[in-house]
C-alpha atoms as a PDB file:
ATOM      1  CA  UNK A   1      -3.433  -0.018 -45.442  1.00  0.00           C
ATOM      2  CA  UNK A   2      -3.346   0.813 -41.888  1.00  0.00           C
ATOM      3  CA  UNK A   3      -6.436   2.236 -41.826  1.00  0.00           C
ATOM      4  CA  UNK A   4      -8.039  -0.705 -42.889  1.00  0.00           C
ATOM      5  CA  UNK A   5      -6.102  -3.025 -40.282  1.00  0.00           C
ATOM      6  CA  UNK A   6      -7.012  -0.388 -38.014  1.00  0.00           C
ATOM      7  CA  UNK A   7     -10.886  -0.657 -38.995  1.00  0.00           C
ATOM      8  CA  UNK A   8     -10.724  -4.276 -39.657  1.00  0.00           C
ATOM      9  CA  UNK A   9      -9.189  -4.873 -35.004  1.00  0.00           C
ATOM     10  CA  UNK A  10     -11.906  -2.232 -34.070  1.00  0.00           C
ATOM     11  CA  UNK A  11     -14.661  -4.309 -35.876  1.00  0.00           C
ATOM     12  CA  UNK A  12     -13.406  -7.749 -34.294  1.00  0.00           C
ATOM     13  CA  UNK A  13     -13.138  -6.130 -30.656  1.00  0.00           C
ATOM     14  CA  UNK A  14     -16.861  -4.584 -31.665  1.00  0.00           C
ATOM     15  CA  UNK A  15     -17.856  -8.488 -32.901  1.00  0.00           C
ATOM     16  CA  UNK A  16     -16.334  -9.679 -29.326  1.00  0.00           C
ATOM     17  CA  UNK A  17     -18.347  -7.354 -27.205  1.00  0.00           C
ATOM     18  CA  UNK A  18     -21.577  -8.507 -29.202  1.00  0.00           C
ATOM     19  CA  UNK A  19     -20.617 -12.386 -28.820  1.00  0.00           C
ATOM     20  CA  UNK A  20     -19.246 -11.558 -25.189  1.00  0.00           C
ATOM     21  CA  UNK A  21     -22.083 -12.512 -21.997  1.00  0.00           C
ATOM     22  CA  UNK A  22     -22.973  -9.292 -19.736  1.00  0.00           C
ATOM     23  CA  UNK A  23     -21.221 -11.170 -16.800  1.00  0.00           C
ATOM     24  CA  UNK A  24     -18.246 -13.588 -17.162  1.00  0.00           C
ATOM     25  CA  UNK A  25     -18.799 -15.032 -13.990  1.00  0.00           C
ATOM     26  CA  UNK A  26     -19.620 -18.783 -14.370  1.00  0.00           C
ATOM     27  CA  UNK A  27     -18.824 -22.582 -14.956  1.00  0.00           C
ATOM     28  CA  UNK A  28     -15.587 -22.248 -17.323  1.00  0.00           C
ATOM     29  CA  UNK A  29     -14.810 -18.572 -17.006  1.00  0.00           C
ATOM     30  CA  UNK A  30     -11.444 -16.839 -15.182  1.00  0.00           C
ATOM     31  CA  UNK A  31     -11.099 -14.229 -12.844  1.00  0.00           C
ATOM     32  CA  UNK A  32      -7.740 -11.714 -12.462  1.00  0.00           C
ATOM     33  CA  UNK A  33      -7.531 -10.226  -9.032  1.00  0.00           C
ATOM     34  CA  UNK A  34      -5.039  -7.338  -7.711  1.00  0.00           C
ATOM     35  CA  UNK A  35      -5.205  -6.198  -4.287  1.00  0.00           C
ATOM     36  CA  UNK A  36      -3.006  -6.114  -1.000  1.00  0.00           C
ATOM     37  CA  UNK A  37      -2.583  -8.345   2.161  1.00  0.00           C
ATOM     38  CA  UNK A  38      -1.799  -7.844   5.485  1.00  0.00           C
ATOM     39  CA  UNK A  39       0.443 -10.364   6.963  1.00  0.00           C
ATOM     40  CA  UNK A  40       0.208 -11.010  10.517  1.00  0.00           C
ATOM     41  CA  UNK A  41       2.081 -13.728  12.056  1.00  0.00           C
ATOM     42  CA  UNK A  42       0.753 -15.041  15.414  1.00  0.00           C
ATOM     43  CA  UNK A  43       1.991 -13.983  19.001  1.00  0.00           C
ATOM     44  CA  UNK A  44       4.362 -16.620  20.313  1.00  0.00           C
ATOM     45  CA  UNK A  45       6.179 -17.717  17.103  1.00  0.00           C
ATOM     46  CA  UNK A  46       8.334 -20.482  19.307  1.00  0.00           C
ATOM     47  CA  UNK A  47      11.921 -20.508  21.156  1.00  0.00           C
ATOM     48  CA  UNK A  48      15.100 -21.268  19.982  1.00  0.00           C
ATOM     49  CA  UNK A  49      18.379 -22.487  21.172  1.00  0.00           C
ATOM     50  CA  UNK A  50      16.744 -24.994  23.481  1.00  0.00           C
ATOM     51  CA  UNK A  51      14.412 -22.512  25.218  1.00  0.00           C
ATOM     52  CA  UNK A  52      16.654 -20.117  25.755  1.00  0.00           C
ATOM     53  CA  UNK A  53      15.551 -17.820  22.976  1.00  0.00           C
ATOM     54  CA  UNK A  54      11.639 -16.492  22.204  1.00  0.00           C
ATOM     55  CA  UNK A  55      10.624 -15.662  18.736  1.00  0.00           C
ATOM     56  CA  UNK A  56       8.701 -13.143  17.561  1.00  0.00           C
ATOM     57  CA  UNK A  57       8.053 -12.426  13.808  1.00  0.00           C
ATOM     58  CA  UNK A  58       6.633  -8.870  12.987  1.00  0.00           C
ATOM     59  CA  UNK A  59       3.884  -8.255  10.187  1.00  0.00           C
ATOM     60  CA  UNK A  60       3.885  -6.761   6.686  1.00  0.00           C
ATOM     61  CA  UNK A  61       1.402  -5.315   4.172  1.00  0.00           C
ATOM     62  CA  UNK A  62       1.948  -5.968   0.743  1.00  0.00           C
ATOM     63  CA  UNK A  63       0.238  -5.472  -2.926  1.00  0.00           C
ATOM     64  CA  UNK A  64      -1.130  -9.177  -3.301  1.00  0.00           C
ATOM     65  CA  UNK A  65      -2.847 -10.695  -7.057  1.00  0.00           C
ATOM     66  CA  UNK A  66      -3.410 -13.907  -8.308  1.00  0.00           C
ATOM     67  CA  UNK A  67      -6.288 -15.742 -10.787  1.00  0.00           C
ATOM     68  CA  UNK A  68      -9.163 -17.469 -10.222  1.00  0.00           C
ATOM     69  CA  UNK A  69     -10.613 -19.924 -12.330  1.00  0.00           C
ATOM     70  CA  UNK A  70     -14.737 -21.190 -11.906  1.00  0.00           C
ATOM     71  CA  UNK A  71     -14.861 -25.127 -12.118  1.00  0.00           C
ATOM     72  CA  UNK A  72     -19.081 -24.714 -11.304  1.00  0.00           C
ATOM     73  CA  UNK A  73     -20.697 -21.238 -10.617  1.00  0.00           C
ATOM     74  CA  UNK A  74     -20.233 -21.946  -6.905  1.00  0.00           C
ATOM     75  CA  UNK A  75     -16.613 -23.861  -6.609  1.00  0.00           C
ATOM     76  CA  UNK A  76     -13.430 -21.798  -8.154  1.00  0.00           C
ATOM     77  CA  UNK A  77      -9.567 -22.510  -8.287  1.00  0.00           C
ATOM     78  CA  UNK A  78      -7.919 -19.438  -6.877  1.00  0.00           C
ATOM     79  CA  UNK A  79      -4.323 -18.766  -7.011  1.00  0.00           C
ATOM     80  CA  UNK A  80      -2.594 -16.197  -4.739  1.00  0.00           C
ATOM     81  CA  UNK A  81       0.632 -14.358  -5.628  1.00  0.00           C
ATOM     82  CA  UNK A  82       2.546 -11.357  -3.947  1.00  0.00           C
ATOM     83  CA  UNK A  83       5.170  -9.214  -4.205  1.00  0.00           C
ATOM     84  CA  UNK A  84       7.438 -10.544  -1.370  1.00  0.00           C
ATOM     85  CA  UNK A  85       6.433 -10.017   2.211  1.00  0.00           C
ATOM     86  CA  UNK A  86       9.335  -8.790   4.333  1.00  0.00           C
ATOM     87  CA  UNK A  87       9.429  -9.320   8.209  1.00  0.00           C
ATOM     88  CA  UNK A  88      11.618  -8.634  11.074  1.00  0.00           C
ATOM     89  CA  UNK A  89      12.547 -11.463  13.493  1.00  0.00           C
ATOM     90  CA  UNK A  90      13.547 -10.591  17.506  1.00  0.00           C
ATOM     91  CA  UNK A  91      15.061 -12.692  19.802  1.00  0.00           C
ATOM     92  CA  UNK A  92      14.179 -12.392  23.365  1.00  0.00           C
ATOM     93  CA  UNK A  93      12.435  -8.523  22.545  1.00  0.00           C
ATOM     94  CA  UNK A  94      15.641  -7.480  20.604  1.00  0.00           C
ATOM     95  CA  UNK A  95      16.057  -6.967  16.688  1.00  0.00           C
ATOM     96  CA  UNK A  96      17.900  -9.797  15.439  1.00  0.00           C
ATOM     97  CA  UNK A  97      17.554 -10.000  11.516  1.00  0.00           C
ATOM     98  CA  UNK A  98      14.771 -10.079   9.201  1.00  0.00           C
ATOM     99  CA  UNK A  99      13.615 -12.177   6.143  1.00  0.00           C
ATOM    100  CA  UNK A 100      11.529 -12.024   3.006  1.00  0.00           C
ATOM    101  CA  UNK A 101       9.008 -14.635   1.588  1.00  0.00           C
ATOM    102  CA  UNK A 102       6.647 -15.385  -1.420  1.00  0.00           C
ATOM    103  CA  UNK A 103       3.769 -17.503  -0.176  1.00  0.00           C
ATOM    104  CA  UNK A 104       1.899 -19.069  -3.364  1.00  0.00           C
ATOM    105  CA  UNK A 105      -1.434 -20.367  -2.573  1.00  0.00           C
ATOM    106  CA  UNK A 106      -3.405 -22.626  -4.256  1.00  0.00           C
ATOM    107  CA  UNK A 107      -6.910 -22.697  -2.863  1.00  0.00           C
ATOM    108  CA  UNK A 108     -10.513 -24.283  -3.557  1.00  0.00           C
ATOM    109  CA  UNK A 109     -13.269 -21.978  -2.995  1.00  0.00           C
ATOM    110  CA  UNK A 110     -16.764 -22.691  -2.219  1.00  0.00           C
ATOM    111  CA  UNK A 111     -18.957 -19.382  -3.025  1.00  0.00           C
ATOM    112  CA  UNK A 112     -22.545 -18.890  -1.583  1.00  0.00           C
ATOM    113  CA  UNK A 113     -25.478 -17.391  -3.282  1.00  0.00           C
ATOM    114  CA  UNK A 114     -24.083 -17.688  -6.886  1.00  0.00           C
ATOM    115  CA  UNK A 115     -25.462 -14.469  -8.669  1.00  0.00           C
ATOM    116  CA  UNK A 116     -26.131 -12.618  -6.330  1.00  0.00           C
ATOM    117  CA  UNK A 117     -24.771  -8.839  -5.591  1.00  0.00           C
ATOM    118  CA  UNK A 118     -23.432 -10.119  -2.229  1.00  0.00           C
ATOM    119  CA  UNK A 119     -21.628 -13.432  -1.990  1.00  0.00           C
ATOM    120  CA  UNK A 120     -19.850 -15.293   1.051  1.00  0.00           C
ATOM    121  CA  UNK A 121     -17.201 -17.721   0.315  1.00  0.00           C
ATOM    122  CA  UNK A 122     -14.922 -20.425   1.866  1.00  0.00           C
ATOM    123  CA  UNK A 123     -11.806 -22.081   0.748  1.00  0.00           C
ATOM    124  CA  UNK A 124      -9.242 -24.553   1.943  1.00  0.00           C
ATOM    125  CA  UNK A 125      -6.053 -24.884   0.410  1.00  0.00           C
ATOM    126  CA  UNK A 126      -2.311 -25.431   0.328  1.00  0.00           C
ATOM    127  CA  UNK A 127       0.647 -23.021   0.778  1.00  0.00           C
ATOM    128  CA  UNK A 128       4.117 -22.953  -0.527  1.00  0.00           C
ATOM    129  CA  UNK A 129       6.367 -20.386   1.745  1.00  0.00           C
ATOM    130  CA  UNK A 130      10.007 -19.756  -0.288  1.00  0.00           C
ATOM    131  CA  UNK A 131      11.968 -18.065   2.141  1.00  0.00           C
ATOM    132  CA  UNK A 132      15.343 -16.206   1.039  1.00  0.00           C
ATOM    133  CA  UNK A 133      17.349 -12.797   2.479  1.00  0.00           C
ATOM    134  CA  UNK A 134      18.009 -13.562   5.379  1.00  0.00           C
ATOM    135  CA  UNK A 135      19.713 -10.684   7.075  1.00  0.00           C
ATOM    136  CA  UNK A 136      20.646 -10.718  10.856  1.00  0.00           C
ATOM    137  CA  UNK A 137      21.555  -7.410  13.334  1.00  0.00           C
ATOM    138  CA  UNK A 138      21.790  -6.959  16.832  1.00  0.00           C
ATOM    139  CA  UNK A 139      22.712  -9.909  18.638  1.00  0.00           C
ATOM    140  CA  UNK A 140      23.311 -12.225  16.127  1.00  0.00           C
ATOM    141  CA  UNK A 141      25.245  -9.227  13.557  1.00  0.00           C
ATOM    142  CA  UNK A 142      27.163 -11.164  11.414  1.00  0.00           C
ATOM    143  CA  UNK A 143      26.424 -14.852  11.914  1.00  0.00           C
ATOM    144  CA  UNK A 144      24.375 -17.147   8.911  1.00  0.00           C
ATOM    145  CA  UNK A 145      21.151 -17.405   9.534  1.00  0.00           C
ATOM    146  CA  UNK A 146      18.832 -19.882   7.279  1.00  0.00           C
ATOM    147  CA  UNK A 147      15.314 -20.293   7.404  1.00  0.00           C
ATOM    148  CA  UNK A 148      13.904 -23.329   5.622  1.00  0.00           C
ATOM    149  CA  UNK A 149      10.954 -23.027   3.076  1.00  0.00           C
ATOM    150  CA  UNK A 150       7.515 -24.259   4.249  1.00  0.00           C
ATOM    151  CA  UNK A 151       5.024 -26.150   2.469  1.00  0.00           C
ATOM    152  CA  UNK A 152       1.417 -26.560   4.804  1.00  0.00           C
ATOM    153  CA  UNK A 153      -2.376 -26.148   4.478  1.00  0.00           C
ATOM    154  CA  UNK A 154      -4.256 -22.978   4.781  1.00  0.00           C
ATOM    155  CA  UNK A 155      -7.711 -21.687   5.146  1.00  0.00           C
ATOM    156  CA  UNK A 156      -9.725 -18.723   3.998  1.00  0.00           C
ATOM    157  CA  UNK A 157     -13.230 -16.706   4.924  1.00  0.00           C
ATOM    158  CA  UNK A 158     -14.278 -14.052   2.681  1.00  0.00           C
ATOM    159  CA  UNK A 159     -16.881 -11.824   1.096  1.00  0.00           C
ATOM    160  CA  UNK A 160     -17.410 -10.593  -2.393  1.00  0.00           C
ATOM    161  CA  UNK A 161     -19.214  -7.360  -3.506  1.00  0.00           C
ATOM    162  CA  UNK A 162     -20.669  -7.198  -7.122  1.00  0.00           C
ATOM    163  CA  UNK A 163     -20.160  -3.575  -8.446  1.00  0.00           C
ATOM    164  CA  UNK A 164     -21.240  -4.263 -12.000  1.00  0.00           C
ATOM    165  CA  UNK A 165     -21.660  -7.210 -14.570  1.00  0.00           C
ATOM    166  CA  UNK A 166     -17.624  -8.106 -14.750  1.00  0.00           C
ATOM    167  CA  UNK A 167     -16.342  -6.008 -11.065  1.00  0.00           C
ATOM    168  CA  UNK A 168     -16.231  -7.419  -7.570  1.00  0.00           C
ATOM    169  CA  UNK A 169     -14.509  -6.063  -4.395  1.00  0.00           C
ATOM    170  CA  UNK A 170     -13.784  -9.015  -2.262  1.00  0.00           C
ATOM    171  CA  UNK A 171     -12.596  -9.166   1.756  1.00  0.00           C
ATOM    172  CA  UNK A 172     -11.031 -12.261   2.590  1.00  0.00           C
ATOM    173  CA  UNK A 173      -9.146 -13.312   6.005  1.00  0.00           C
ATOM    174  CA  UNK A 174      -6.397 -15.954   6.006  1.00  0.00           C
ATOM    175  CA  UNK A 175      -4.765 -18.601   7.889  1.00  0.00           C
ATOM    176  CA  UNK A 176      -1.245 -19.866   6.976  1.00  0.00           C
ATOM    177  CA  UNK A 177       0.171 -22.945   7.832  1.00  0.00           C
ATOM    178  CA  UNK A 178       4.194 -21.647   7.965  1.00  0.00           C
ATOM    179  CA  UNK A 179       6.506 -23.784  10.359  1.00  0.00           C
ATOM    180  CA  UNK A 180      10.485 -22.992   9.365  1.00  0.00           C
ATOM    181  CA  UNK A 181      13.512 -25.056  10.672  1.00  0.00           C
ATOM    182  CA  UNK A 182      16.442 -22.306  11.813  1.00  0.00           C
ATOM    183  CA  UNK A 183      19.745 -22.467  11.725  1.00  0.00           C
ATOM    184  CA  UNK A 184      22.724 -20.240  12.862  1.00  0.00           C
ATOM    185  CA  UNK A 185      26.378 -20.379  11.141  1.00  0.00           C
ATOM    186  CA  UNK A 186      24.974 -24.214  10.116  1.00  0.00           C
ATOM    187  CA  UNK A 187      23.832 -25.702  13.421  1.00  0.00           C
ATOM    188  CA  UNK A 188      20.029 -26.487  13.759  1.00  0.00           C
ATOM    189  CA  UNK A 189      18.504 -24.243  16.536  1.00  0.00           C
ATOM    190  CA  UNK A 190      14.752 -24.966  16.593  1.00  0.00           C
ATOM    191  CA  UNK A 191      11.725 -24.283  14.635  1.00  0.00           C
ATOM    192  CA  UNK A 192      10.103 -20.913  13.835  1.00  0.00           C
ATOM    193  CA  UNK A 193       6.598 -21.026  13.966  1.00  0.00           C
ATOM    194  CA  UNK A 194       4.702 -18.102  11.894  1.00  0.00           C
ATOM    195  CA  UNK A 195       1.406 -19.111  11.316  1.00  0.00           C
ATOM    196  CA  UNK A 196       0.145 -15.947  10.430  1.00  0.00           C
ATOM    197  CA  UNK A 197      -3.447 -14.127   9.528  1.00  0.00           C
ATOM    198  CA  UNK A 198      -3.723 -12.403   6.317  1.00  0.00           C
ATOM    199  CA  UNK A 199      -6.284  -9.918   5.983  1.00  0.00           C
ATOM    200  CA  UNK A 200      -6.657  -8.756   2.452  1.00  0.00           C
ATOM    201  CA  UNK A 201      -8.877  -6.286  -0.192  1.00  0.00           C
ATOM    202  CA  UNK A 202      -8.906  -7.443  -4.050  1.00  0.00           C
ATOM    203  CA  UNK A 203     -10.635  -6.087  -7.057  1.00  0.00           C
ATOM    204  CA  UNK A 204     -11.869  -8.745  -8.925  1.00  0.00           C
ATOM    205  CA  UNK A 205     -12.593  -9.213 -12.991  1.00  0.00           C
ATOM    206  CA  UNK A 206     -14.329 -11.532 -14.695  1.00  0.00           C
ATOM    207  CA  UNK A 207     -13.610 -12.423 -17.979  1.00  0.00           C
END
């Protein structure tokens, strides 16, 4: 009897292949992506306390994924996911606390030259920053500090290389609308303003 089952899933997976196109990629088709992302916020993340206090937000690297989904064979809905992005905050040059973050982004691509081995593409999207952990050392050891989620646009440049009928590796550069209100021990001290780069490698897979 388990033979048989076993011949009977081997001959629909066989049937599957047959019915299957050589490349997924297309109008109505999906596309799983797994990767990693560099997370770089931008130089001069604001001041705090009135002024009195400069920001600066360092940068992580983290394994990124998501799924894509092809509306035409030149516009796709891509999600992004990541496992969460962790970043130390100083205050004036010294280590004050750190923080982690998931940023979901929900993006509409626009890819060139559909078909083709090389393919350039441009999306512009929205972002949803949960922000949780926070942790604080040096001078602020042992006070509450709370960053607020952000929810803002983003943009995206990339490049995808075809390696066979269902594989792409694909470049991308983005930009990350991420503006958080602070607080210390409960009392509002100013906004932190991240805005970061991420500069990220994915293999792609139609199916």
């Amino acid at each position: 009897m388990k033979t048989r089952h076993a011949a009977l899933a081997v001959a629909v997976l066989l049937a599957l292949g047959v019915a299957m196109p050589a490349s997924a990629e297309g109008a109505g088709s999906w596309v799983f992506k797994v990767g990693a992302h560099n997370v770089n916020p931008k130089s001069d993340n604001g001041s705090l306390a009135g002024g009195a206090l400069d920001v600066e937000v360092g940068s992580n690297t983290r394994p990124t994924f998501g799924f894509g989904y092809w509306l035409t064979d030149t516009w796709q809905l891509d999600l992004l996911a990541a496992v969460p992005f962790n970043h130390d905050v100083s205050l004036n040059g010294a280590n004050a606390g750190e923080f982690k973050h998931l940023p979901p982004t929900l993006t509409l691509q626009y890819h060139f030259a559909p078909g083709a081995d090389i393919r350039p593409f441009v999306g512009l999207g929205v972002n949803y920053t949960y922000v949780y952990d926070e942790e604080t050392t040096g001078p602020l050891a042992g006070a509450d500090l709370a960053l607020d989620n952000s929810f803002g646009l983003s943009a995206q440049v990339g490049i995808a290389f075809r390696l066979n009928e269902r594989w792409s590796l694909a470049g991308d550069v983005r930009w990350f609308d991420i503006d958080s209100d602070a607080s210390v021990d409960g009392v509002d001290v100013g906004t932190v303003n991240v805005d970061p780069i991420g500069v990220g490698l994915l293999a792609t897979y139609d199916f």
